[in-house]
Each structure stands twice: as structure tokens, then as C-alpha cells.
C-alpha atoms as a PDB file:
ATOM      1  CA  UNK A   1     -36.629 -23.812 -37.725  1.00  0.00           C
ATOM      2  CA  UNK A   2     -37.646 -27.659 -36.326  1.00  0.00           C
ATOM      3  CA  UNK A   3     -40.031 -27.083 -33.333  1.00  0.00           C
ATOM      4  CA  UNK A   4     -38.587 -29.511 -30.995  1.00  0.00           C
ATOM      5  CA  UNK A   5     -38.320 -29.439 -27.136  1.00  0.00           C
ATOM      6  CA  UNK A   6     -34.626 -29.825 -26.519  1.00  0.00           C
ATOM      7  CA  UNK A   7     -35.238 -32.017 -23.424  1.00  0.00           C
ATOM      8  CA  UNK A   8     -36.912 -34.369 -24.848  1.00  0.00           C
ATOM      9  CA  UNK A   9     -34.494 -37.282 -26.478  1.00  0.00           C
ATOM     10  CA  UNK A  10     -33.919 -36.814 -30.385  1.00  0.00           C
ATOM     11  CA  UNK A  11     -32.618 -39.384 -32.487  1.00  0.00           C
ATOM     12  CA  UNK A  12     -29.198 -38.923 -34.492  1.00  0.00           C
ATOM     13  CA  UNK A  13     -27.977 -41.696 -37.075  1.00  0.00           C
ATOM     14  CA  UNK A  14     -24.868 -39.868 -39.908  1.00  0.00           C
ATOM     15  CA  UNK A  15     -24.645 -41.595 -43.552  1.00  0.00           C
ATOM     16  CA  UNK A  16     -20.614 -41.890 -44.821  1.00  0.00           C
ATOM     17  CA  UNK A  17     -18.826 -43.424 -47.476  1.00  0.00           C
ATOM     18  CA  UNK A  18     -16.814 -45.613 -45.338  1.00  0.00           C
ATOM     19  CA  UNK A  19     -12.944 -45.218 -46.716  1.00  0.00           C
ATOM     20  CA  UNK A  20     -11.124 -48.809 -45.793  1.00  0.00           C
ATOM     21  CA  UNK A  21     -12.487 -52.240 -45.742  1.00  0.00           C
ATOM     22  CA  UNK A  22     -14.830 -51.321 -41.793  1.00  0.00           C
ATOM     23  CA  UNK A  23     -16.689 -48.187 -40.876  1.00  0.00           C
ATOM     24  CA  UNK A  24     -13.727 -45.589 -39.231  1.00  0.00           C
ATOM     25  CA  UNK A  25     -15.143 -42.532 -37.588  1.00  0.00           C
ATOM     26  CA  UNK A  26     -11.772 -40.531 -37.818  1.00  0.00           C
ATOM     27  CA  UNK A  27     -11.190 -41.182 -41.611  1.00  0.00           C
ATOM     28  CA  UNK A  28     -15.115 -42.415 -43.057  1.00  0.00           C
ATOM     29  CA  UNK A  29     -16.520 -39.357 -45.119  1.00  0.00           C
ATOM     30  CA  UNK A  30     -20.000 -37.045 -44.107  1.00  0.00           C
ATOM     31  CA  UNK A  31     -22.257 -37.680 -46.900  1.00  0.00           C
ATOM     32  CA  UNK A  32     -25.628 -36.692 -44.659  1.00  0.00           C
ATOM     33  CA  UNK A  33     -27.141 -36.927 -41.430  1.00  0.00           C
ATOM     34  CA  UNK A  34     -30.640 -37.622 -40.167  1.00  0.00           C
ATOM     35  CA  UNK A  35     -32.261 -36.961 -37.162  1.00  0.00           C
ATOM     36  CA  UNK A  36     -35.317 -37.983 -35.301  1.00  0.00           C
ATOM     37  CA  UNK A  37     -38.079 -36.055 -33.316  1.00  0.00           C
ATOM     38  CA  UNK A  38     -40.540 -38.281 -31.985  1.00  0.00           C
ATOM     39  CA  UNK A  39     -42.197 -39.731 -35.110  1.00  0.00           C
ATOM     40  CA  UNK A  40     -40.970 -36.700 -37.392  1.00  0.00           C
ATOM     41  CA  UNK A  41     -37.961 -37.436 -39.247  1.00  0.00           C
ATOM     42  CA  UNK A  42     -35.439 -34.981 -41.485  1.00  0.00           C
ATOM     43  CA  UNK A  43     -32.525 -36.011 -43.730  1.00  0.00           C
ATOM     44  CA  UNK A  44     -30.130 -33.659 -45.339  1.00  0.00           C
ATOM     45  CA  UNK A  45     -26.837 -34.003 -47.287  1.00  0.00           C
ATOM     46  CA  UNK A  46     -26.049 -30.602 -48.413  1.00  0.00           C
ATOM     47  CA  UNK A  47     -23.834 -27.794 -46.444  1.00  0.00           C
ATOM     48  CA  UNK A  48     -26.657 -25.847 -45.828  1.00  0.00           C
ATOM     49  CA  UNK A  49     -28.425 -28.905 -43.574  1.00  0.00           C
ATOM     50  CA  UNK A  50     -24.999 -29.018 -41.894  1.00  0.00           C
ATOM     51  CA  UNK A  51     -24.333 -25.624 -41.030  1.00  0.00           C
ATOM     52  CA  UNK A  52     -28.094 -25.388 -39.943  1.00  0.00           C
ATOM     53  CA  UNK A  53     -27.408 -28.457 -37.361  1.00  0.00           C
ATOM     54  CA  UNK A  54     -23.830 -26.462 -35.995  1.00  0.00           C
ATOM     55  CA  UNK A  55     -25.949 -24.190 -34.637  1.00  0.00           C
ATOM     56  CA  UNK A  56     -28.917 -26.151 -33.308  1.00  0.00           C
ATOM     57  CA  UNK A  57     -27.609 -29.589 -32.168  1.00  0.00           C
ATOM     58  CA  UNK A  58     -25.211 -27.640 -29.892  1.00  0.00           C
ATOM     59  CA  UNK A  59     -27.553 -28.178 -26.874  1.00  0.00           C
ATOM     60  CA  UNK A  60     -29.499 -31.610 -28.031  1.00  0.00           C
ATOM     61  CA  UNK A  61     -30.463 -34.328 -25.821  1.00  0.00           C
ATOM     62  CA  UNK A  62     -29.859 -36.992 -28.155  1.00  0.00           C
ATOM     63  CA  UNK A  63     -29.521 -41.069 -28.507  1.00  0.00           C
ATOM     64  CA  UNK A  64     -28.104 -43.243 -31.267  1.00  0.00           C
ATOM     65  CA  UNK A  65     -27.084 -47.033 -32.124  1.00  0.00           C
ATOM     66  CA  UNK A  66     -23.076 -46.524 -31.706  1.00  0.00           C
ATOM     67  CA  UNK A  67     -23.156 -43.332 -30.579  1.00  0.00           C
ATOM     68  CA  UNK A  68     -19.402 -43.159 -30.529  1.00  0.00           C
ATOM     69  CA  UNK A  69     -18.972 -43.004 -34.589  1.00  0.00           C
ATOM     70  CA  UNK A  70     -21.823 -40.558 -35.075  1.00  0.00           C
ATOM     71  CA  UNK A  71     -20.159 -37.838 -32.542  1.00  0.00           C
ATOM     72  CA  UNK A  72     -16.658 -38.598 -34.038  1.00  0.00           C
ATOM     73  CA  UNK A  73     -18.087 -37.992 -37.365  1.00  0.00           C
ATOM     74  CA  UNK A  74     -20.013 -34.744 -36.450  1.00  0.00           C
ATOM     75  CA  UNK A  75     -17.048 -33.319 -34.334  1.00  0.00           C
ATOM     76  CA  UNK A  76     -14.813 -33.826 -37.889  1.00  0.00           C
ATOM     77  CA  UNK A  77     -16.670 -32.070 -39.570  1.00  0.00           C
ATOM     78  CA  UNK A  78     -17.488 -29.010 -36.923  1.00  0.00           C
ATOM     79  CA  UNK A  79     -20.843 -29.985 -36.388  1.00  0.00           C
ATOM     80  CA  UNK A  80     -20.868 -30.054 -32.504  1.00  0.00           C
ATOM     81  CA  UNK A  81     -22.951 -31.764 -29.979  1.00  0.00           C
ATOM     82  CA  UNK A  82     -23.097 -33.158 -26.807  1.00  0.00           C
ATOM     83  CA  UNK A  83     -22.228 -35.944 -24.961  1.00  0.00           C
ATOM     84  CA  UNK A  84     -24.487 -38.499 -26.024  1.00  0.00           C
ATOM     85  CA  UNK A  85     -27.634 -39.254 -23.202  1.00  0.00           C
ATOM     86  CA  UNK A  86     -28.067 -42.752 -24.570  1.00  0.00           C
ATOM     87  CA  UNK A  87     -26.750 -45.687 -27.053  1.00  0.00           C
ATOM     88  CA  UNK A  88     -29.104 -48.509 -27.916  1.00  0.00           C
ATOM     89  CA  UNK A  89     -25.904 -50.783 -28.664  1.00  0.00           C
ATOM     90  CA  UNK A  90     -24.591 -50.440 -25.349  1.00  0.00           C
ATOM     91  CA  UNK A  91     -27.614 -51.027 -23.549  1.00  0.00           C
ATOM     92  CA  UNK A  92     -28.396 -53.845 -25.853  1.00  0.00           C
ATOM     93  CA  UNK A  93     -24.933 -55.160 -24.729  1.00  0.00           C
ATOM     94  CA  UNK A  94     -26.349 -54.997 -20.738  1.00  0.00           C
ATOM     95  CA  UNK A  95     -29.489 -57.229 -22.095  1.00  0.00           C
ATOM     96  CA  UNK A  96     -26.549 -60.123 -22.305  1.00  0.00           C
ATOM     97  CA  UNK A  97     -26.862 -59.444 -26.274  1.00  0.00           C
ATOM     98  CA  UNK A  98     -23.604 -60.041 -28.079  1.00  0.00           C
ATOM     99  CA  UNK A  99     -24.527 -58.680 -31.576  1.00  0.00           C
ATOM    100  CA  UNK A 100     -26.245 -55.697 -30.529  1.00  0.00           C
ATOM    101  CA  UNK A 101     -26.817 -54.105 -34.244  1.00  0.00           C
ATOM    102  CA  UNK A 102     -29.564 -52.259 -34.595  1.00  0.00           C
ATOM    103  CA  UNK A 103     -31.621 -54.589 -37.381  1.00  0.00           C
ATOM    104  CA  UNK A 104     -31.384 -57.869 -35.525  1.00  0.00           C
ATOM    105  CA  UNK A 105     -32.957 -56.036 -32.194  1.00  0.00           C
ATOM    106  CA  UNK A 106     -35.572 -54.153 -33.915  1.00  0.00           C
ATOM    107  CA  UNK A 107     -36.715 -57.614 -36.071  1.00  0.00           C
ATOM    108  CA  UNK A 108     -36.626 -59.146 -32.465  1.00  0.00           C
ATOM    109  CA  UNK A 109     -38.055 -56.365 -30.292  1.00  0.00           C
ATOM    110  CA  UNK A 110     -40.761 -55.666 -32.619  1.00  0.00           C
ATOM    111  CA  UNK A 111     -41.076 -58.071 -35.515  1.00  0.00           C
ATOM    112  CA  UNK A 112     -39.972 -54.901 -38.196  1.00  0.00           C
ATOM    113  CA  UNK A 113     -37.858 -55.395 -40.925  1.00  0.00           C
ATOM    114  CA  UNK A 114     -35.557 -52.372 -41.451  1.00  0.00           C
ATOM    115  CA  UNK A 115     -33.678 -51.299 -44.754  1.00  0.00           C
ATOM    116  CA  UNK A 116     -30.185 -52.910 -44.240  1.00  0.00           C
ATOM    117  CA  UNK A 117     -26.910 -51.286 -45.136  1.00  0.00           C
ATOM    118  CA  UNK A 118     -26.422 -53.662 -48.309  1.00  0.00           C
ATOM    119  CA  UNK A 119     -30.087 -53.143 -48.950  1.00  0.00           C
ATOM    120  CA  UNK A 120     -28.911 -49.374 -49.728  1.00  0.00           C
ATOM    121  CA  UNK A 121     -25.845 -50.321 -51.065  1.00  0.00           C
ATOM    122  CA  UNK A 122     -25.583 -53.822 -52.702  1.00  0.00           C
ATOM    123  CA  UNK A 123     -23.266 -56.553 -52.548  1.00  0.00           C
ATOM    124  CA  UNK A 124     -19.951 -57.455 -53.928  1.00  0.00           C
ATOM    125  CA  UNK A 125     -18.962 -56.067 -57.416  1.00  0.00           C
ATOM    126  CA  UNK A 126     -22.155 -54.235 -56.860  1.00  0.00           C
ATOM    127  CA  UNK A 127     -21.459 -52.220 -54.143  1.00  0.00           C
ATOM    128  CA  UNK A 128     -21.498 -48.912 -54.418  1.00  0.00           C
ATOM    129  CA  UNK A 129     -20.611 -45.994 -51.594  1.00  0.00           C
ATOM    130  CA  UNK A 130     -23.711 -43.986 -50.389  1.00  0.00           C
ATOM    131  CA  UNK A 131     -22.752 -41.035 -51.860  1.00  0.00           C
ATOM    132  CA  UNK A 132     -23.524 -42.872 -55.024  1.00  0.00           C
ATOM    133  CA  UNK A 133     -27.193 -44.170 -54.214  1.00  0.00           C
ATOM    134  CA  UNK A 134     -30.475 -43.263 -54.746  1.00  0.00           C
ATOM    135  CA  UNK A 135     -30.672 -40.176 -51.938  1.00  0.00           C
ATOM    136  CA  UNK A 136     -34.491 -41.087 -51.344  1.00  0.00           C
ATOM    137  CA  UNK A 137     -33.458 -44.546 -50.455  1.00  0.00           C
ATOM    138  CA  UNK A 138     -30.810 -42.987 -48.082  1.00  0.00           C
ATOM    139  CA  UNK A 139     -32.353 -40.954 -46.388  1.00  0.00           C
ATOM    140  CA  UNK A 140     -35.580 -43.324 -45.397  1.00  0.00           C
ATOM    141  CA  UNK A 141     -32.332 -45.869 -43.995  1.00  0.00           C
ATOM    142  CA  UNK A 142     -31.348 -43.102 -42.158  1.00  0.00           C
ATOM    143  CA  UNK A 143     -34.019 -41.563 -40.760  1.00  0.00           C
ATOM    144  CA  UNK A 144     -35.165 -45.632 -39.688  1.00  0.00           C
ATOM    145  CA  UNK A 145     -31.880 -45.778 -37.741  1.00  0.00           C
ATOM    146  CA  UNK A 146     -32.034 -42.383 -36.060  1.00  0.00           C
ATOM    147  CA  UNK A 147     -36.008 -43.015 -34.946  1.00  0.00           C
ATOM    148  CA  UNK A 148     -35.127 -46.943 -34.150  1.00  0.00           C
ATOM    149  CA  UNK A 149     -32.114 -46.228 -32.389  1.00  0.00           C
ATOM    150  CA  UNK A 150     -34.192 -43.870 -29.627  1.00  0.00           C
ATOM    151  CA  UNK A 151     -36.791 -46.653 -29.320  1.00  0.00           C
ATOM    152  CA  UNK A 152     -34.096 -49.593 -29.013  1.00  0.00           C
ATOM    153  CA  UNK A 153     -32.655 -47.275 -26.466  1.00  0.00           C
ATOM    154  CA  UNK A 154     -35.701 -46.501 -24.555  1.00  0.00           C
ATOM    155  CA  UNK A 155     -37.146 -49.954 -24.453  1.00  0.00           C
ATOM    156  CA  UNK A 156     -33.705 -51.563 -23.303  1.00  0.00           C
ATOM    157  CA  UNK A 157     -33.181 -49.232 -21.080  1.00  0.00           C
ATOM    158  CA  UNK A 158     -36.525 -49.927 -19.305  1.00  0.00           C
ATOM    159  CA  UNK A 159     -35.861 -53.152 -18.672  1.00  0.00           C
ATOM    160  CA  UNK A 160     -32.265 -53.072 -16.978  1.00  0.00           C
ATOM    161  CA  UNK A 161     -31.870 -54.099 -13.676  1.00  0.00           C
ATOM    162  CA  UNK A 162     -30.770 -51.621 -11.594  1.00  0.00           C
ATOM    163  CA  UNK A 163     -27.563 -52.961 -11.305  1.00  0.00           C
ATOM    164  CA  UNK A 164     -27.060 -53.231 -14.880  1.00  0.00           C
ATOM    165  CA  UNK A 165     -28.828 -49.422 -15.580  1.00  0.00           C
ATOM    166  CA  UNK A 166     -25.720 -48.040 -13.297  1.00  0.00           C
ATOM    167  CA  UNK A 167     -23.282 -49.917 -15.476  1.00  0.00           C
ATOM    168  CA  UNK A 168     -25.133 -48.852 -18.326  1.00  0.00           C
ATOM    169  CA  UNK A 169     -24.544 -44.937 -17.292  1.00  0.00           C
ATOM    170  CA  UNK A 170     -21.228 -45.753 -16.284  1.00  0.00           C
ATOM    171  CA  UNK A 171     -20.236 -47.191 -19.860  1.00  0.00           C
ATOM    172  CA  UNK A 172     -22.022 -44.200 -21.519  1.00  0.00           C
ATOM    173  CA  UNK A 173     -19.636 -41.693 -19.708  1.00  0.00           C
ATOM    174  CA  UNK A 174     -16.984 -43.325 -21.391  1.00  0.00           C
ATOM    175  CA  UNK A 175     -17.735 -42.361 -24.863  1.00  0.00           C
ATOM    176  CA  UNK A 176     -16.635 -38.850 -24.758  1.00  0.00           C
ATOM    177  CA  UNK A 177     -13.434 -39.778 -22.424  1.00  0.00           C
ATOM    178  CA  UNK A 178     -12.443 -42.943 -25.500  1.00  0.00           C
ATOM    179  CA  UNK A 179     -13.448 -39.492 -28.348  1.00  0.00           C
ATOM    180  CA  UNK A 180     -10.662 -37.570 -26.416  1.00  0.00           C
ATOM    181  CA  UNK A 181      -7.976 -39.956 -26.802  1.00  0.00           C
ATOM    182  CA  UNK A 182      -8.750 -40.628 -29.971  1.00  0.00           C
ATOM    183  CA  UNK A 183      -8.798 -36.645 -31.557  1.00  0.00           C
ATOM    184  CA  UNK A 184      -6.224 -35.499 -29.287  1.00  0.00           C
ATOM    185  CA  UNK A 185      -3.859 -38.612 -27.737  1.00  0.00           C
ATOM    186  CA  UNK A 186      -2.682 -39.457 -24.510  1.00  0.00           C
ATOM    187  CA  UNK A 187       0.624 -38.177 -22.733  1.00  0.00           C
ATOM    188  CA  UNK A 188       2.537 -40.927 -22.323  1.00  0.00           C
ATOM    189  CA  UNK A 189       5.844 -40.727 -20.471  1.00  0.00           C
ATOM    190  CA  UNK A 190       8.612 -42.429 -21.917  1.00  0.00           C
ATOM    191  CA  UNK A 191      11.163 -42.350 -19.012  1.00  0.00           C
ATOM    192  CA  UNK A 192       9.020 -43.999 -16.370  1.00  0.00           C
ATOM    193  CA  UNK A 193       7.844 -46.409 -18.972  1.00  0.00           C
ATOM    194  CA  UNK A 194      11.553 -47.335 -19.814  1.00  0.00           C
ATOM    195  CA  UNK A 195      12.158 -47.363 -16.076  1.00  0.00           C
ATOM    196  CA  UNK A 196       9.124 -49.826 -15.102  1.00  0.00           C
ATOM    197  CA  UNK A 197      10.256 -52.114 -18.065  1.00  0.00           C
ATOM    198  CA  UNK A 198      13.641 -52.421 -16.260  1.00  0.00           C
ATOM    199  CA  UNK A 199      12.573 -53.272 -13.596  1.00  0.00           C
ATOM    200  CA  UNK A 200      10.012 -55.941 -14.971  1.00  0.00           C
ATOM    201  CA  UNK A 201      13.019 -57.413 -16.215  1.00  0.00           C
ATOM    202  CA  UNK A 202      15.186 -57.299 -13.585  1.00  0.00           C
ATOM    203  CA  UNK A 203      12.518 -59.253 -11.741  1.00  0.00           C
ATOM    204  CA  UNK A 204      11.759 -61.904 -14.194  1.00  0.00           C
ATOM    205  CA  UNK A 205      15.679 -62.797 -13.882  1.00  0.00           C
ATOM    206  CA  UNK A 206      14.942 -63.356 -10.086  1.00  0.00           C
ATOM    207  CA  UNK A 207      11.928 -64.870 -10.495  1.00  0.00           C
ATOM    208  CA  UNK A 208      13.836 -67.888 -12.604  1.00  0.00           C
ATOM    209  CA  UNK A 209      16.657 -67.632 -10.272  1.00  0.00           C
ATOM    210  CA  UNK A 210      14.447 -68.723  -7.797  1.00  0.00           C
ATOM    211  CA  UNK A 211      12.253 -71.044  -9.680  1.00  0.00           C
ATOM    212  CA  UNK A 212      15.438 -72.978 -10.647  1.00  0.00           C
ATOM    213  CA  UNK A 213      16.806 -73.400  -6.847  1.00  0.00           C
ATOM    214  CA  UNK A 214      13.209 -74.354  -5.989  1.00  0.00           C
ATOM    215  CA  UNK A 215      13.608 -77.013  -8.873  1.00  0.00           C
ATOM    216  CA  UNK A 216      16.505 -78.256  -7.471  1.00  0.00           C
ATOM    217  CA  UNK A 217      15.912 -78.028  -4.136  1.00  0.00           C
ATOM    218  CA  UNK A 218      13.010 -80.479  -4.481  1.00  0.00           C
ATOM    219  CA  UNK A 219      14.799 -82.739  -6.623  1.00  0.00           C
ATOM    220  CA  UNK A 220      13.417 -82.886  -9.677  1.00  0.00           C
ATOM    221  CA  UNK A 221      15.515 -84.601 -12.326  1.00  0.00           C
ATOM    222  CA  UNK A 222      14.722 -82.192 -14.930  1.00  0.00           C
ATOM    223  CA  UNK A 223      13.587 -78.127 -14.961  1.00  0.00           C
ATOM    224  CA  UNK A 224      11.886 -78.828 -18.282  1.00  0.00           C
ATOM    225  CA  UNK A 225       9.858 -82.033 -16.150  1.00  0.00           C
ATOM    226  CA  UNK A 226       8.817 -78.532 -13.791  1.00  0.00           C
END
């Protein structure tokens, strides 16, 4: 059992082979997940690590770098936890950053050069999934995105107006609302959306009714000159 204190902020970063051309957290496949306590970090790709961490991330107090994917990809795969307490990306995104990745801020946060992605992976006809790379290699880019991606957070966070921190809370309530819609949908109601669209219509037809008169009304040679 990891000796942790479950109110203090853990760091959670999952490994997939990513199934289309972009990372999709409803269709990208669990190959391992790594988490961070404090400067302690574990890595595990087997079913036993996963049905150890159904039972103890249940409660966790936890932070990532796009938070969003690594709960999807948990959830999937019944590995349950909560609502994420933090997201280095989207505070990042507060800090008026608009590339928010994780690498770029920790090279210009702290002057530390992280393993990249295609450092794991390789490029072009070289490319491989992670499921097919060196598992040492794997897990050390893991680990260095779950322990990063509490620091990012922490640091960002810090440093937010207080304007900007209440946005920042506000946006991080989102994630499990946007997760919701996206495992289980959204009623939609077809009849009132037929009926609004009717009536949309009917109103564009009186909106160039009236645009016409006031065309010639004012005497312009010409609608298309209006």
C-alpha cells in the first residue's frame, strides 16, 4: 500500500496508444498510468496496477495537465476518481498562455527539459505506439508529466489574480459537466427545436420584407446598392 495523505494533491498523467490521427479520450487505448506523490513517483501497465488504483484513487485529491482526457480514460476503463482539484493547462490558459502544453511551460517556468512525446515515440515512418516502446522510457515520461503537471499547477495557480483564480475554479467545474455529455449525451428535444426553426424562418421572411420597403422607401436605385 502507497503511504500517501489523501488531502494532499497527487499527480495523475495515463500513457495510451492513441487510435486516429489526435489523442481521443473516448476511443485512445490504456496502456499505463503514473502517478505522483510529492517527489515519489510509480508507473504501472499491468491489470494488477489498475485494479490496485480502482480501489485507492476513489477518494484522491489529484491534478493533471488536461485533466479532462486522463479522467475520460480512467472512467473507460473502470478505474474511478474524482473530479479533478486542478489542471495546469487551464490555469496556464488564465496566465494569457495560448499553447499551454506542459513541455513549453516547464522549459519556461523552470529552465527543464522534459522527455517529449516523440522523444518516447519517434517520428514519421518511425513512430511507433507506446505500447510498443521501451517501458523504462515510458514510464520516466510519465511519471515527469504526472509530478510536472502538480507543480505547473501549483505555481500558476499562485500567481492568478483573483479575478482570474475564480474563473480558473469556475472552468475546472466544467470538466466533469463536458465528461457527462460526452459518456452519456444530452436530451435534446426535437419538437421545440423544429418549432424554434420555424419560427426563425418565418422571421427572416419579415425581416427582408421589411428591409426591402425600407430600400425603397428611401430611394435607393438598387437593393443590391443596400
Amino acid at each position: 500500500c502507497l503511504a500517501w495523505n489523501k488531502a494532499d494533491m497527487m499527480g495523475i498523467d495515463v500513457e495510451t496508444d492513441i487510435v486516429l490521427d489526435h489523442p481521443n479520450e473516448m476511443l485512445d487505448i490504456l496502456q499505463g498510468v503514473g502517478i505522483s506523490l510529492g517527489e515519489d513517483c510509480y508507473y504501472g501497465n499491468t491489470e494488477a496496477w489498475f485494479e490496485f488504483l480502482r480501489g485507492w484513487l476513489v477518494d484522491a485529491r489529484w491534478t493533471g495537465a488536461n485533466s479532462k482526457y486522463d479522467a475520460s480514460v480512467l472512467r473507460r476503463y473502470r478505474i474511478i476518481v474524482p473530479d479533478p482539484a486542478g489542471d495546469s493547462m487551464l490555469a496556464e490558459y488564465l496566465h494569457g498562455v495560448p499553447e499551454a502544453g506542459l513541455k513549453a511551460r516547464v522549459w519556461e517556468r523552470y529552465g527543464i527539459r522534459m522527455i517529449t512525446y516523440e522523444d518516447v515515440v519517434g517520428k514519421g515512418s518511425k513512430r511507433r505506439k507506446i505500447s510498443e516502446c521501451d517501458p523504462q522510457l515510458v514510464a520516466e515520461y510519465c511519471c515527469g508529466d504526472a509530478y510536472f503537471g502538480v507543480r505547473v499547477e501549483a505555481d500558476a495557480v499562485a500567481t492568478l489574480t483573483d479575478h482570474r483564480k475564480a474563473l480558473y475554479y469556475s472552468d475546472l467545474s466544467l470538466i466533469p459537466i463536458i465528461m457527462g455529455m460526452q459518456f452519456d449525451g444530452t436530451n435534446f428535444d426535437r419538437e421545440a427545436a423544429a418549432t424554434e426553426l420555424a419560427n426563425l424562418e418565418q422571421q427572416l421572411i419579415l425581416f427582408k420584407v421589411a428591409i426591402d420597403q425600407i430600400v425603397v422607401d428611401t430611394g435607393f436605385p438598387s437593393r443590391i446598392d443596400t
